[in-house]
N, C-alpha and C. Protein backbone atom coordinates (compact mmCIF):
# COMPACT_ATOMS: atom_id res chain seq x y z
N UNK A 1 -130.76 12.41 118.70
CA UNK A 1 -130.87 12.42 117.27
C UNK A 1 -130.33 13.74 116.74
N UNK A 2 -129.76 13.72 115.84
CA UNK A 2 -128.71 14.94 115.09
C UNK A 2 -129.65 15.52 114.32
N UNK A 3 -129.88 16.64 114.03
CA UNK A 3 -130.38 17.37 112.81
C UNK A 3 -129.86 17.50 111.80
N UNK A 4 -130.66 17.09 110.38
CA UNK A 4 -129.38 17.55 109.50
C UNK A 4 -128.89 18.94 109.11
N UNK A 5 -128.55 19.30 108.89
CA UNK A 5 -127.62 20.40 108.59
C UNK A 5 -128.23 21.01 107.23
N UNK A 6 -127.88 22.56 107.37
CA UNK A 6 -128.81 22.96 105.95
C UNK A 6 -127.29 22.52 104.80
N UNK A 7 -128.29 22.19 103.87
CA UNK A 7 -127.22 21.88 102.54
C UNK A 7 -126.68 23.40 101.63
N UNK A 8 -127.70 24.17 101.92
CA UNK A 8 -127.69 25.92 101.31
C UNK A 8 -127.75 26.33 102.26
N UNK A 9 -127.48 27.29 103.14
CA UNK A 9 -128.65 28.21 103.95
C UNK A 9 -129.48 29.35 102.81
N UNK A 10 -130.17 29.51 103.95
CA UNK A 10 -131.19 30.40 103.04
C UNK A 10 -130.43 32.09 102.78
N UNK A 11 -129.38 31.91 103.49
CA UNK A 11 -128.84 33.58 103.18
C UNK A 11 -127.94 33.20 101.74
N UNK A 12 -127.31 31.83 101.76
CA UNK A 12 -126.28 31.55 100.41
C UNK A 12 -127.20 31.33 99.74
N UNK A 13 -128.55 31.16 99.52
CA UNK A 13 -129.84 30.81 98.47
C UNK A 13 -129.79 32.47 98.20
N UNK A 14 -130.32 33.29 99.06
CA UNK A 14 -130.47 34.73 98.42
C UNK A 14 -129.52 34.83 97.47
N UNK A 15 -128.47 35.10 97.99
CA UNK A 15 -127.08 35.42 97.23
C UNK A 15 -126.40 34.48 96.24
N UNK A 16 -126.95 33.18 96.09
CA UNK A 16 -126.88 32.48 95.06
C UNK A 16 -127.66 32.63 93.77
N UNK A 17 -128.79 32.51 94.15
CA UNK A 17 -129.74 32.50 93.35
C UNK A 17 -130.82 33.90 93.62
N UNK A 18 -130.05 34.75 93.23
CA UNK A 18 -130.53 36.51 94.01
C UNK A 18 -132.15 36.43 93.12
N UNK A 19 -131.82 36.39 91.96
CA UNK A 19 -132.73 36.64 90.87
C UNK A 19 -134.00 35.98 91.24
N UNK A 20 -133.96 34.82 91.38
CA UNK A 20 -134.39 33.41 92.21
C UNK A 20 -135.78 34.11 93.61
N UNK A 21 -134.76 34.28 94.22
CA UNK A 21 -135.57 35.05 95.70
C UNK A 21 -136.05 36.62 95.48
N UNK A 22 -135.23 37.21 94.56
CA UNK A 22 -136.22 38.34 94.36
C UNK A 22 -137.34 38.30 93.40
N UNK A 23 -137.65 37.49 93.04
CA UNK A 23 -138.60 37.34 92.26
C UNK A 23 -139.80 36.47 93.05
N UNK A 24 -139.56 35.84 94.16
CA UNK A 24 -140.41 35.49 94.83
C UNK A 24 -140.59 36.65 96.17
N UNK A 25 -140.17 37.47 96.32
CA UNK A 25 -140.20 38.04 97.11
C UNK A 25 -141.16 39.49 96.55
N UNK A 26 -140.67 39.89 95.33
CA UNK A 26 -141.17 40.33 94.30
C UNK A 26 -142.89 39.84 94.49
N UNK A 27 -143.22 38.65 94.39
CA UNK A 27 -144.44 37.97 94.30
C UNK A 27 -145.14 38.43 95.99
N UNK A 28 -144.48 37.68 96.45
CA UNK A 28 -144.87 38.19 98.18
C UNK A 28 -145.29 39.83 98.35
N UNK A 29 -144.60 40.91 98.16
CA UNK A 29 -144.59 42.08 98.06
C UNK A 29 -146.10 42.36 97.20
N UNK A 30 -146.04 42.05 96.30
CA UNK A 30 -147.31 42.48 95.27
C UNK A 30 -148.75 41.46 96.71
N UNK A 31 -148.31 40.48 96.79
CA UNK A 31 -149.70 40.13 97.42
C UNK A 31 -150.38 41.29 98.83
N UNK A 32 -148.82 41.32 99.29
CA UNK A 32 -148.88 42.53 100.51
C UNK A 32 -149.87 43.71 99.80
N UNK A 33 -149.35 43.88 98.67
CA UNK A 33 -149.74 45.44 98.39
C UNK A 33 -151.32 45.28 97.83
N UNK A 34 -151.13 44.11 97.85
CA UNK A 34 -152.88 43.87 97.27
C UNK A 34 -154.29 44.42 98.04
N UNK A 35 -153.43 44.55 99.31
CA UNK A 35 -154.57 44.90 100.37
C UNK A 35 -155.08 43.73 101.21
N UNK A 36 -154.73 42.07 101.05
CA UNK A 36 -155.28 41.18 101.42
C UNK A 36 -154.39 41.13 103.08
N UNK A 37 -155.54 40.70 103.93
CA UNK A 37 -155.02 40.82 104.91
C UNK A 37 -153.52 40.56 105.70
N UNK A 38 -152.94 40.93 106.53
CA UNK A 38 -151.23 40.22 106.81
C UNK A 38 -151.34 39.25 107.57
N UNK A 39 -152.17 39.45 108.64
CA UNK A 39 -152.35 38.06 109.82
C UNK A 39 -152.92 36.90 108.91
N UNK A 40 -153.94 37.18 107.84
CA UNK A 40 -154.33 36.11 106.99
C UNK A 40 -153.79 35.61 106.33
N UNK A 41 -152.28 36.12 105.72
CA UNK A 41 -151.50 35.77 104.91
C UNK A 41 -150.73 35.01 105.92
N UNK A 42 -150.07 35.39 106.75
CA UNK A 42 -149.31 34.62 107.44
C UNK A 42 -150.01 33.14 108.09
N UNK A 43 -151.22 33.08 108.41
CA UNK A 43 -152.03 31.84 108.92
C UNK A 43 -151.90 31.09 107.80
N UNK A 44 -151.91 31.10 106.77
CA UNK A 44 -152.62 30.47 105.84
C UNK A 44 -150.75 30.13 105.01
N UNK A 45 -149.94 30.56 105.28
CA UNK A 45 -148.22 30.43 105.11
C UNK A 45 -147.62 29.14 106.18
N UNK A 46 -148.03 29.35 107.15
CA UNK A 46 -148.60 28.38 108.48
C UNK A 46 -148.73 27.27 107.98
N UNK A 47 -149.93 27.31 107.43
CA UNK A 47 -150.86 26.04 107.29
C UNK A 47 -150.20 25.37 106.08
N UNK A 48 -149.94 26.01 105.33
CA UNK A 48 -149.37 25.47 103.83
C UNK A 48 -147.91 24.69 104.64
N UNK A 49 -146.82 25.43 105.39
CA UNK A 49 -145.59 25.18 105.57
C UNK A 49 -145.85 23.55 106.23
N UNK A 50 -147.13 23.72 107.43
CA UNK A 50 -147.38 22.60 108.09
C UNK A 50 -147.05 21.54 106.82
N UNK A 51 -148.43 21.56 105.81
CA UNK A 51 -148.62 20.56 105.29
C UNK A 51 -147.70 19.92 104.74
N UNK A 52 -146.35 21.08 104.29
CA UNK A 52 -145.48 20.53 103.51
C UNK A 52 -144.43 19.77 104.21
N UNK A 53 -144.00 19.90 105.23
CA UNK A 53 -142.97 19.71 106.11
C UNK A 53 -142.04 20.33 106.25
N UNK A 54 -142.18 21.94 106.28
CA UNK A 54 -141.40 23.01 106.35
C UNK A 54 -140.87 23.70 107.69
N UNK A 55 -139.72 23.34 108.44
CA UNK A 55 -139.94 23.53 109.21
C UNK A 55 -138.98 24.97 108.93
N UNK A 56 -138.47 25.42 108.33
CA UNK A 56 -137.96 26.68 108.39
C UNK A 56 -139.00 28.17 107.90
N UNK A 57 -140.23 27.02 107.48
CA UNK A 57 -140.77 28.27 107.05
C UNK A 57 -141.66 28.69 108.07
N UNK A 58 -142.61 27.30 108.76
CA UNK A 58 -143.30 27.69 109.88
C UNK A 58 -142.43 28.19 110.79
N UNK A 59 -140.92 28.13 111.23
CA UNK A 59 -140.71 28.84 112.13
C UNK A 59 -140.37 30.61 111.42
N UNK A 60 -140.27 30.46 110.19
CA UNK A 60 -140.29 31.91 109.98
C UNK A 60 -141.30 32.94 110.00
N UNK A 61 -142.49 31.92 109.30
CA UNK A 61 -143.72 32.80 109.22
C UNK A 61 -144.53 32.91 110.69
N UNK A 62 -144.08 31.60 111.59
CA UNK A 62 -144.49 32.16 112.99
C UNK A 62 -144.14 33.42 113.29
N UNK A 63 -142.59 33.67 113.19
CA UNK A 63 -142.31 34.65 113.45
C UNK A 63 -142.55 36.16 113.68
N UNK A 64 -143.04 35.75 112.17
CA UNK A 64 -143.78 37.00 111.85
C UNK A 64 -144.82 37.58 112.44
N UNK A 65 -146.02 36.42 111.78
CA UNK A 65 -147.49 35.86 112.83
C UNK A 65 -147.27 37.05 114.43
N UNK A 66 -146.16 36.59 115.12
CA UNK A 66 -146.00 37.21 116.84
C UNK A 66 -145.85 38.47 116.56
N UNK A 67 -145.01 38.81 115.75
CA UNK A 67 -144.07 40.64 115.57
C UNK A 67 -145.81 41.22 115.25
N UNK A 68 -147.02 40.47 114.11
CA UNK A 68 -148.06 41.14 113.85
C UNK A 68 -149.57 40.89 115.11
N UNK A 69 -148.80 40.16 115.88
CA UNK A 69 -149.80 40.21 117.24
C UNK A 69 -151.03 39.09 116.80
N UNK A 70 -151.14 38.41 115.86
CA UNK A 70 -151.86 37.48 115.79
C UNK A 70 -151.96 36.41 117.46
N UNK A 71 -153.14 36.77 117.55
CA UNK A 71 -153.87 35.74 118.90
C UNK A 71 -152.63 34.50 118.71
N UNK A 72 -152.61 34.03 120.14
CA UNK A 72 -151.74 33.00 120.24
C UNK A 72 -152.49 31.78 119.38
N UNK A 73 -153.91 32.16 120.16
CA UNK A 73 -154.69 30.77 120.27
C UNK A 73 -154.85 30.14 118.86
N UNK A 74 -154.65 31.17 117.67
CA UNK A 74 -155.03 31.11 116.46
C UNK A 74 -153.66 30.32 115.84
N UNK A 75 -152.30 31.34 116.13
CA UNK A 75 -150.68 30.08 115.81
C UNK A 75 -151.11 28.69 116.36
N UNK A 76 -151.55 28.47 117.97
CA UNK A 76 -151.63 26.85 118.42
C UNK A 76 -152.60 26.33 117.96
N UNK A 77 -153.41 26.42 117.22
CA UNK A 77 -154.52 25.39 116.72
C UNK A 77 -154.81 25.64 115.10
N UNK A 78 -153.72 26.48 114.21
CA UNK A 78 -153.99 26.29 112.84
C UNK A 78 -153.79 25.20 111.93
N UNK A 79 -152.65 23.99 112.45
CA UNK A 79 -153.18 22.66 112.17
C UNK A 79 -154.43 22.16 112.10
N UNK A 80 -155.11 22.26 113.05
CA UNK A 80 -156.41 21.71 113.58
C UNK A 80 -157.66 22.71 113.57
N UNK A 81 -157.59 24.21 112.57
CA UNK A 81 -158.39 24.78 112.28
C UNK A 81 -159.52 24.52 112.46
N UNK A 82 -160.03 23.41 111.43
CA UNK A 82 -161.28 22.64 111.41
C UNK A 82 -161.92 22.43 112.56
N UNK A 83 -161.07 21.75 113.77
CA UNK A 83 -161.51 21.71 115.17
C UNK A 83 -161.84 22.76 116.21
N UNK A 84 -161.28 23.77 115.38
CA UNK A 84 -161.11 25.45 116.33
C UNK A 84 -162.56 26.50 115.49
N UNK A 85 -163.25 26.04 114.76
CA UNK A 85 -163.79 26.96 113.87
C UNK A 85 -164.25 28.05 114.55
N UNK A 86 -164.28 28.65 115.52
CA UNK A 86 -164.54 29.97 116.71
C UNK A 86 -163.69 30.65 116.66
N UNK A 87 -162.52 30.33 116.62
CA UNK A 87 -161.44 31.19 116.64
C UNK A 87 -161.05 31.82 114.85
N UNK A 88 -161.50 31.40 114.18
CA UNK A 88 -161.22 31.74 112.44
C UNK A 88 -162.71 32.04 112.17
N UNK A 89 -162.28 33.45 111.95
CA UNK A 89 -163.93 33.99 110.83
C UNK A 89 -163.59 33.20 109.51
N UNK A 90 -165.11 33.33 109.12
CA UNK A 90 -165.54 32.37 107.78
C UNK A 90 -164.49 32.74 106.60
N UNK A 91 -163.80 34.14 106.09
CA UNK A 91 -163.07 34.55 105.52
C UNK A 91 -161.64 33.73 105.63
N UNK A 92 -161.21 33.30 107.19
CA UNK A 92 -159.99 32.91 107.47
C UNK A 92 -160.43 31.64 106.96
N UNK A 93 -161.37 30.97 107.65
CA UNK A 93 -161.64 29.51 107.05
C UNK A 93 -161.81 28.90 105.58
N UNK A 94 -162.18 30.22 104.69
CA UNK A 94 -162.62 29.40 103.21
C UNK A 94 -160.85 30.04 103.27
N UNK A 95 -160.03 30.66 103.47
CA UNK A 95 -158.58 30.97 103.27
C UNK A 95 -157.95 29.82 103.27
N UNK A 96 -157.91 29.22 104.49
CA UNK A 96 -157.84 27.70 105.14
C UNK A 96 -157.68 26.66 104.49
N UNK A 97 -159.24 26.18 103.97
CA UNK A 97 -159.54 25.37 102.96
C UNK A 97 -159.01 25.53 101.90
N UNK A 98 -159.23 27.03 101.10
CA UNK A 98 -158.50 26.95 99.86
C UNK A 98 -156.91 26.07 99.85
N UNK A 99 -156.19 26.94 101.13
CA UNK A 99 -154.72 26.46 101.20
C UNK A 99 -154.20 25.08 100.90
N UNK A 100 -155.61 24.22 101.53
CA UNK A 100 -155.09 23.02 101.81
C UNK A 100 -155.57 22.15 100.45
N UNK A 101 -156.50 22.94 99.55
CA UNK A 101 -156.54 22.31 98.68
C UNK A 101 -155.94 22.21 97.53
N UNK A 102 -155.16 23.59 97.60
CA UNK A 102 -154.32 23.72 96.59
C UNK A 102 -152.90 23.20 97.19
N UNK A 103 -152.74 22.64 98.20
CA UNK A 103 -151.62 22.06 98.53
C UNK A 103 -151.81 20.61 98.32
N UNK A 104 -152.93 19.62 99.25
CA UNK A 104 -152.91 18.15 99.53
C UNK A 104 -153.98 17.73 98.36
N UNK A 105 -154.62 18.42 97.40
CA UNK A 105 -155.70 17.82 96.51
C UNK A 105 -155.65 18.17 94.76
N UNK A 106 -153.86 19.04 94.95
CA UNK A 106 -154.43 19.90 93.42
C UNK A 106 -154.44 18.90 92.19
N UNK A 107 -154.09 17.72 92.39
CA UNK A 107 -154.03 16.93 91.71
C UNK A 107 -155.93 16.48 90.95
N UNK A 108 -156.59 16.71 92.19
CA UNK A 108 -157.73 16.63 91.87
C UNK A 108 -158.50 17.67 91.39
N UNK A 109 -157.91 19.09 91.54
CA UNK A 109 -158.31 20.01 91.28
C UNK A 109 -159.38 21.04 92.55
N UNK A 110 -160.01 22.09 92.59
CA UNK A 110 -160.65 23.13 93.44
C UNK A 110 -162.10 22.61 93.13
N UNK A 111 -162.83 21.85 93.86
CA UNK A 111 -164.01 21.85 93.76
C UNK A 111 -164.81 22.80 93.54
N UNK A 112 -165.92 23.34 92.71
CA UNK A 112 -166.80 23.96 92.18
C UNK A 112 -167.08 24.62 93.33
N UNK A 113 -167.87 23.99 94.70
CA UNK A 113 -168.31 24.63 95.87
C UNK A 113 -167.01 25.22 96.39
N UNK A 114 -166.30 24.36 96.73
CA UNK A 114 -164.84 25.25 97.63
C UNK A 114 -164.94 26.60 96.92
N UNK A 115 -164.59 26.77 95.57
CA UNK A 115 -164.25 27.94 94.54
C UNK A 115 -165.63 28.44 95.44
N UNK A 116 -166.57 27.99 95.00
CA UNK A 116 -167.69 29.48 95.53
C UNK A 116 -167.51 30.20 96.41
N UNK A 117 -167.19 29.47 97.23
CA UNK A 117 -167.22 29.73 99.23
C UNK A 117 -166.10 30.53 99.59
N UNK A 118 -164.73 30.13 98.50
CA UNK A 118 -163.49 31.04 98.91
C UNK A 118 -163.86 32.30 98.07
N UNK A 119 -164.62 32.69 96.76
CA UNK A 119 -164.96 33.73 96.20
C UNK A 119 -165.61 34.42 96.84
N UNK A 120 -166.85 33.80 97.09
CA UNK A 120 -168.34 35.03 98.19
C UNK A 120 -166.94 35.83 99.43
N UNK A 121 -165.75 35.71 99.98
CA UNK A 121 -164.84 35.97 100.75
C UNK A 121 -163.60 36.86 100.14
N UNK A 122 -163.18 36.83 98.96
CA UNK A 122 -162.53 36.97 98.48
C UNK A 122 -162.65 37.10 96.80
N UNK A 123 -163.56 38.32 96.76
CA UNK A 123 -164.45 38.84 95.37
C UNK A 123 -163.54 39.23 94.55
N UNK A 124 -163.46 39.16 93.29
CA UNK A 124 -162.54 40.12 92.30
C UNK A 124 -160.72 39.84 92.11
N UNK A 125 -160.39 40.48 92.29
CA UNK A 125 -158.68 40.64 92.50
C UNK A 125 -158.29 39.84 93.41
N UNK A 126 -158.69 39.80 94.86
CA UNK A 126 -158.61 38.99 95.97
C UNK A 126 -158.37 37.88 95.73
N UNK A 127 -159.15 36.89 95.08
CA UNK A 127 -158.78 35.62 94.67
C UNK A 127 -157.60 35.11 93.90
N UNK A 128 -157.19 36.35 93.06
CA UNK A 128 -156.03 36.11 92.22
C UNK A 128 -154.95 36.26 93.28
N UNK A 129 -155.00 37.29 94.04
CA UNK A 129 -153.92 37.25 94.77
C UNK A 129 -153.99 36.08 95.86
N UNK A 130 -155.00 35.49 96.89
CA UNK A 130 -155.05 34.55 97.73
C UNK A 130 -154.29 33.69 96.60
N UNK A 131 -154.65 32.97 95.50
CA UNK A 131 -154.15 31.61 94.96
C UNK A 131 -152.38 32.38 94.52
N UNK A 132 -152.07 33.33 94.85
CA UNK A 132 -150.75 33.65 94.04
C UNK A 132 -150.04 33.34 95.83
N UNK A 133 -150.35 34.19 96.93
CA UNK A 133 -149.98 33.51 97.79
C UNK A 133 -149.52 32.29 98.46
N UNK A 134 -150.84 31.56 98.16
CA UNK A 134 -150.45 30.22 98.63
C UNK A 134 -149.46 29.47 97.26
N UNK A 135 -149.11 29.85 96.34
CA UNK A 135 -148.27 28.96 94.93
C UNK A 135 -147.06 29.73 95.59
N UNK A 136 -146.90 31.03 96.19
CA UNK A 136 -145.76 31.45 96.53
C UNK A 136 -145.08 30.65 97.93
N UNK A 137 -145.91 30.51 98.74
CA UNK A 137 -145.57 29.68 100.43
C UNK A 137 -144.92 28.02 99.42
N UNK A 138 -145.86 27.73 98.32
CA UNK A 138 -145.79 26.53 97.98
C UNK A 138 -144.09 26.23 97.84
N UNK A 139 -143.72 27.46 96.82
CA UNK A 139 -142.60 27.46 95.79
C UNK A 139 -141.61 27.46 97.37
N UNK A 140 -141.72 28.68 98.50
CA UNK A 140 -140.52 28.87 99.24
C UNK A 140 -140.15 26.94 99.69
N UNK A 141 -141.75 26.71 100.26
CA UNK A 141 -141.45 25.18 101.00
C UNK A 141 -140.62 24.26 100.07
N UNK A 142 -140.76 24.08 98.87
CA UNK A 142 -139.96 23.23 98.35
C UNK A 142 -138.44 23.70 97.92
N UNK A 143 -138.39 24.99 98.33
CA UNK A 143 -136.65 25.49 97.97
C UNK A 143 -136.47 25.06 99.82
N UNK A 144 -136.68 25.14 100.45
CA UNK A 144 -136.25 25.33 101.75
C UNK A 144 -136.19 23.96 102.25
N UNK A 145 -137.27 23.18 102.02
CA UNK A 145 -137.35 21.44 102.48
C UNK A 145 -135.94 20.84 101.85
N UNK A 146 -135.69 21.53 100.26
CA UNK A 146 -134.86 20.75 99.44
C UNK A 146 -133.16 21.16 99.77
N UNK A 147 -133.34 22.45 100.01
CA UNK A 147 -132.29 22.94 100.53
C UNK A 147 -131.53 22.32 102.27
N UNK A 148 -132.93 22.61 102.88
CA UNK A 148 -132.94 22.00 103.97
C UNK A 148 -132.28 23.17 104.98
N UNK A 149 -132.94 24.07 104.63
CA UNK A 149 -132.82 25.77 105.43
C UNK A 149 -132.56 25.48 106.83
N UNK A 150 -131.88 25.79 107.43
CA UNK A 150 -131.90 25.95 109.35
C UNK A 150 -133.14 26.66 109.54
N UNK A 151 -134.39 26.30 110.19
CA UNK A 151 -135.66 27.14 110.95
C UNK A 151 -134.76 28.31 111.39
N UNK A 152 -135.61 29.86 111.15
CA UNK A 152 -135.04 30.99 112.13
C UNK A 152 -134.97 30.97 113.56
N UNK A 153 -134.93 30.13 114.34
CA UNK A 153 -135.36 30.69 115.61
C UNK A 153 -134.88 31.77 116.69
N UNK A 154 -136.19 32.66 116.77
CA UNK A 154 -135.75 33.57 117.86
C UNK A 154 -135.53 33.33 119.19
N UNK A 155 -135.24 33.92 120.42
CA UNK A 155 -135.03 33.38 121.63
C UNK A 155 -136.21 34.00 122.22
N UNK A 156 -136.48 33.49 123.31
CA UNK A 156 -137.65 34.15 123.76
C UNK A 156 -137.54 34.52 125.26
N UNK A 157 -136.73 35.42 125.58
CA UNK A 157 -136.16 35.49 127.04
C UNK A 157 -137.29 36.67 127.62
């Protein structure tokens, strides 16, 4: 079976649409500087890319995930979080949940309890930036699915 072929790559997306990617990158940067964790940001970039069918982004943000030493065990079972709950402190998990609800449910909206459970974790500022995160993973997955980005992959010799 053939792969299809990216329709943009993501380097002619920069340089196409510069304004475009620096402004999401722009967004990314500010969450960094927020203080919110990096391994948490990247799990939870993961989980969003999963849901969407991103495969250029999970292989990018894996990427990353390894260069920041995130536990293996935590990349192979963040699909299946829910099933792993030992390996994700309660912080990573209401992270988790939030992700997936603002990805597979926003239609229905953030349940009252979810909101509590990701707040008691993520007090004050934190929350603004967690939900700016995951709308940012949101925005790359649908330029990259639509584009149809080549995954980065590194070699692993």
């Amino acid at each position: 079976m053939s792969s299809p072929s990216s329709r943009i790559s993501y380097e002619a997306f920069r340089r196409d649409a510069a304004q475009v990617a620096s402004a999401l990158s722009a967004m990314s940067k500010a969450v960094d500087d927020s203080g919110l964790e990096k391994p948490l940001t990247e799990l939870l970039k993961i989980r969003a890319s999963q849901i969407n069918g991103c495969a250029f982004c999970i292989q990018f943000h894996l990427n990353i995930a390894r260069e920041k030493n995130i536990p293996r065990a935590k990349l192979d079972l963040v699909a299946a979080w829910h099933e792993a709950p030992a390996l994700y402190s309660e912080r990573e998990q209401a992270a988790l949940a939030y992700t997936e609800a603002l990805r597979s449910k926003l239609h229905e909206g953030v349940s009252d309890a979810l909101y509590r459970k990701v707040a008691e974790q993520f007090p004050g500022e934190q929350m603004a930036f967690l939900t700016a995160a995951i709308a940012n993973i949101n925005a790359w997955n649908r330029i990259a699915v639509a584009l149809q980005f080549a995954p980065p992959v590194k070699d692993e010799a």
